[in-house]
N, C-alpha and C. Protein backbone atom coordinates (compact mmCIF):
# COMPACT_ATOMS: atom_id res chain seq x y z
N UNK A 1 98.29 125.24 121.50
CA UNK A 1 99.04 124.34 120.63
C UNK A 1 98.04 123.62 119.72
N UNK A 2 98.28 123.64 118.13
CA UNK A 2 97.34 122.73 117.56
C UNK A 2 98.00 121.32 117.68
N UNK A 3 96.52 120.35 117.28
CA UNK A 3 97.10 119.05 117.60
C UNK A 3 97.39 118.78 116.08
N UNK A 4 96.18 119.26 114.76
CA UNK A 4 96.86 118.92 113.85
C UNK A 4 98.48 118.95 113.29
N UNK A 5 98.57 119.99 113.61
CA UNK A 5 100.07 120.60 113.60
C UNK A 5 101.26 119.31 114.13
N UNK A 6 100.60 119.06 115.16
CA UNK A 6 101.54 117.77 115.35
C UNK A 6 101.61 116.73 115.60
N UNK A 7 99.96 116.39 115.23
CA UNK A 7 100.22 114.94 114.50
C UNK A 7 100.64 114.88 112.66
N UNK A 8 100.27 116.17 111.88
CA UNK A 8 101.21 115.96 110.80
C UNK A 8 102.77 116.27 110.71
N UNK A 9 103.06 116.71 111.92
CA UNK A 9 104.58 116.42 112.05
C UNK A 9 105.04 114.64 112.29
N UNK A 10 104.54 114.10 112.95
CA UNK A 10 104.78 113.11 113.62
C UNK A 10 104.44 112.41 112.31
N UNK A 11 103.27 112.44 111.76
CA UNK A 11 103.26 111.75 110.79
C UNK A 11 104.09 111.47 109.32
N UNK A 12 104.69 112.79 109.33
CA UNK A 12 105.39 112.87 108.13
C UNK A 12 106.83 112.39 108.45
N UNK A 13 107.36 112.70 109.85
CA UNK A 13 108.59 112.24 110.34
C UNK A 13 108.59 110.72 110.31
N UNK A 14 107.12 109.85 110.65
CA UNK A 14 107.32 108.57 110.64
C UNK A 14 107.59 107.96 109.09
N UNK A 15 106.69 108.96 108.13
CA UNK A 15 106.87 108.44 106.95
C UNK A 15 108.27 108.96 106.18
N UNK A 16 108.95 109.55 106.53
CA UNK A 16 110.53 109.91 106.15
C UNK A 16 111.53 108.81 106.66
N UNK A 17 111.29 108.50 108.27
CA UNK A 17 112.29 106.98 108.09
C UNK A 17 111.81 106.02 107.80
N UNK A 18 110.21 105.60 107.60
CA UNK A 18 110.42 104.34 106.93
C UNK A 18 111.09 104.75 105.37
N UNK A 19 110.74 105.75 104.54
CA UNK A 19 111.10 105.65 103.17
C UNK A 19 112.80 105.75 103.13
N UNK A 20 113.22 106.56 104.18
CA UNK A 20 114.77 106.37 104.43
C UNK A 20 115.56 105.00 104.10
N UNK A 21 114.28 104.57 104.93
CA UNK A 21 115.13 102.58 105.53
C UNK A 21 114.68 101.86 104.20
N UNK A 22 113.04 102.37 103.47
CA UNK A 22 113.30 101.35 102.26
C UNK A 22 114.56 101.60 101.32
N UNK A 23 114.66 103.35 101.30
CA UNK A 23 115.33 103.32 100.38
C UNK A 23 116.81 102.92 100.24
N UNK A 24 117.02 103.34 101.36
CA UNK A 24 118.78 102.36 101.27
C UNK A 24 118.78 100.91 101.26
N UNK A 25 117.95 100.24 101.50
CA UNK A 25 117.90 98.84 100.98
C UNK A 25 117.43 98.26 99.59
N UNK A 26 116.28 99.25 99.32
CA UNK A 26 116.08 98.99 97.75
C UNK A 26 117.35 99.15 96.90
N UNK A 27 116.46 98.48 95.41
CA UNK A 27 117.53 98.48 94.45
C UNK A 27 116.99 99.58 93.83
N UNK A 28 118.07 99.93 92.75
CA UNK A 28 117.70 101.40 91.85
C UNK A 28 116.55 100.84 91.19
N UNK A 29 116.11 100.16 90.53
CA UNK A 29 114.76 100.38 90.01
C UNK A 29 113.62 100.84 91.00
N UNK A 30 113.61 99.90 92.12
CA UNK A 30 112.90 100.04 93.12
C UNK A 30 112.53 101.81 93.93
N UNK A 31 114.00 102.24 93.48
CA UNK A 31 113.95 103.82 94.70
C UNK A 31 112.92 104.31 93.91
N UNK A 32 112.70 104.84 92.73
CA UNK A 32 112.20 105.87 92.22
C UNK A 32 110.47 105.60 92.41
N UNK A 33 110.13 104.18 92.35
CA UNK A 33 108.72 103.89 92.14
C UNK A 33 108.06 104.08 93.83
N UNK A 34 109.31 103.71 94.83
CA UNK A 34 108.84 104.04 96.11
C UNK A 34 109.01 105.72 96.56
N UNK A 35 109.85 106.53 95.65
CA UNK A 35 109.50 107.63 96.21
C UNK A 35 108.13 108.06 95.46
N UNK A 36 107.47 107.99 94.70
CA UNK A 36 106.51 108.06 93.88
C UNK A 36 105.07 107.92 94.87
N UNK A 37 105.57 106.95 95.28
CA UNK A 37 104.57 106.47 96.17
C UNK A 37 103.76 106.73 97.64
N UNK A 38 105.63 107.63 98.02
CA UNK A 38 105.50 107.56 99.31
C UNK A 38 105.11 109.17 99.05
N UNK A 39 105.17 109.79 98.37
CA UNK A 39 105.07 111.22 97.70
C UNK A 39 103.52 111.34 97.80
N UNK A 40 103.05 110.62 97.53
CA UNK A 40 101.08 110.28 96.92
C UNK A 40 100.53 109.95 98.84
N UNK A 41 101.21 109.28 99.63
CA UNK A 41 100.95 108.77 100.61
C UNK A 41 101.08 110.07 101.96
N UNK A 42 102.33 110.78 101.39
CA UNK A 42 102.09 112.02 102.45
C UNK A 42 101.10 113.14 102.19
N UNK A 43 100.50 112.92 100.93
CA UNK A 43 99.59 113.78 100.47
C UNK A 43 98.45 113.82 100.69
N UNK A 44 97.98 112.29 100.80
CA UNK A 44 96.89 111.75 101.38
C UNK A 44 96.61 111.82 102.82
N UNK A 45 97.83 111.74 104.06
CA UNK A 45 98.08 111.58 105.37
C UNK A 45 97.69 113.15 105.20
N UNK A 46 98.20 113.87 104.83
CA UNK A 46 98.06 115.80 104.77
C UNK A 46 96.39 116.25 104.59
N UNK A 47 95.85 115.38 103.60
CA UNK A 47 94.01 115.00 103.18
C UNK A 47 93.43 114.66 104.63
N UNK A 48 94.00 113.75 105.45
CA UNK A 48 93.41 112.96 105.88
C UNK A 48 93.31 113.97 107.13
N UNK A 49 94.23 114.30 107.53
CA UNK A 49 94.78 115.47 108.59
C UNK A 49 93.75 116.61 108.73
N UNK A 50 93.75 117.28 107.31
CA UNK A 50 93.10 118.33 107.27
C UNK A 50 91.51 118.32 107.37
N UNK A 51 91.26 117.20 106.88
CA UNK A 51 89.98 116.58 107.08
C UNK A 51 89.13 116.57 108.80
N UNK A 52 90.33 115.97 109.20
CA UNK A 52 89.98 115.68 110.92
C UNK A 52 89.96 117.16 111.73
N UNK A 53 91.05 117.89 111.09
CA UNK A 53 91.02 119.04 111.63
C UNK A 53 89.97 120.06 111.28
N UNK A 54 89.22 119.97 110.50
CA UNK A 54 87.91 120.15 109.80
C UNK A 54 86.72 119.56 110.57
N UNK A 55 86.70 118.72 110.88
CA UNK A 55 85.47 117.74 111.43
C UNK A 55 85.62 118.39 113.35
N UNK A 56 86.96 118.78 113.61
CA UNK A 56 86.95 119.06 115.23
C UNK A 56 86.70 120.62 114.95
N UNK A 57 86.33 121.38 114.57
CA UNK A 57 86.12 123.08 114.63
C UNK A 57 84.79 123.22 114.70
């Protein structure tokens, strides 16, 4: 079993309900700049991932 594999599951699942929960509480201006954001943030968590999984081989 890889571990990267699922800690970027876990990670991306955590970052789907928080953006869930902002987004039904935000206002419409607000949704679009937080999906923007949170878009840049799973990309980086995916960087960060691949990185570690890089450094353990």
């Amino acid at each position: 079993m890889q571990l990267s594999a699922i800690a970027k599951g876990v990670a991306v699942g955590a970052a789907a309900g928080t953006v869930g929960y902002f987004v039904s509480t935000a206002s419409a201006g607000k949704t679009a700049k937080l999906k923007r954001r949170t878009v840049k943030a799973v990309h980086a968590i995916g960087a960060v991932m691949d990185s570690v999984a890089e450094f353990w081989r």
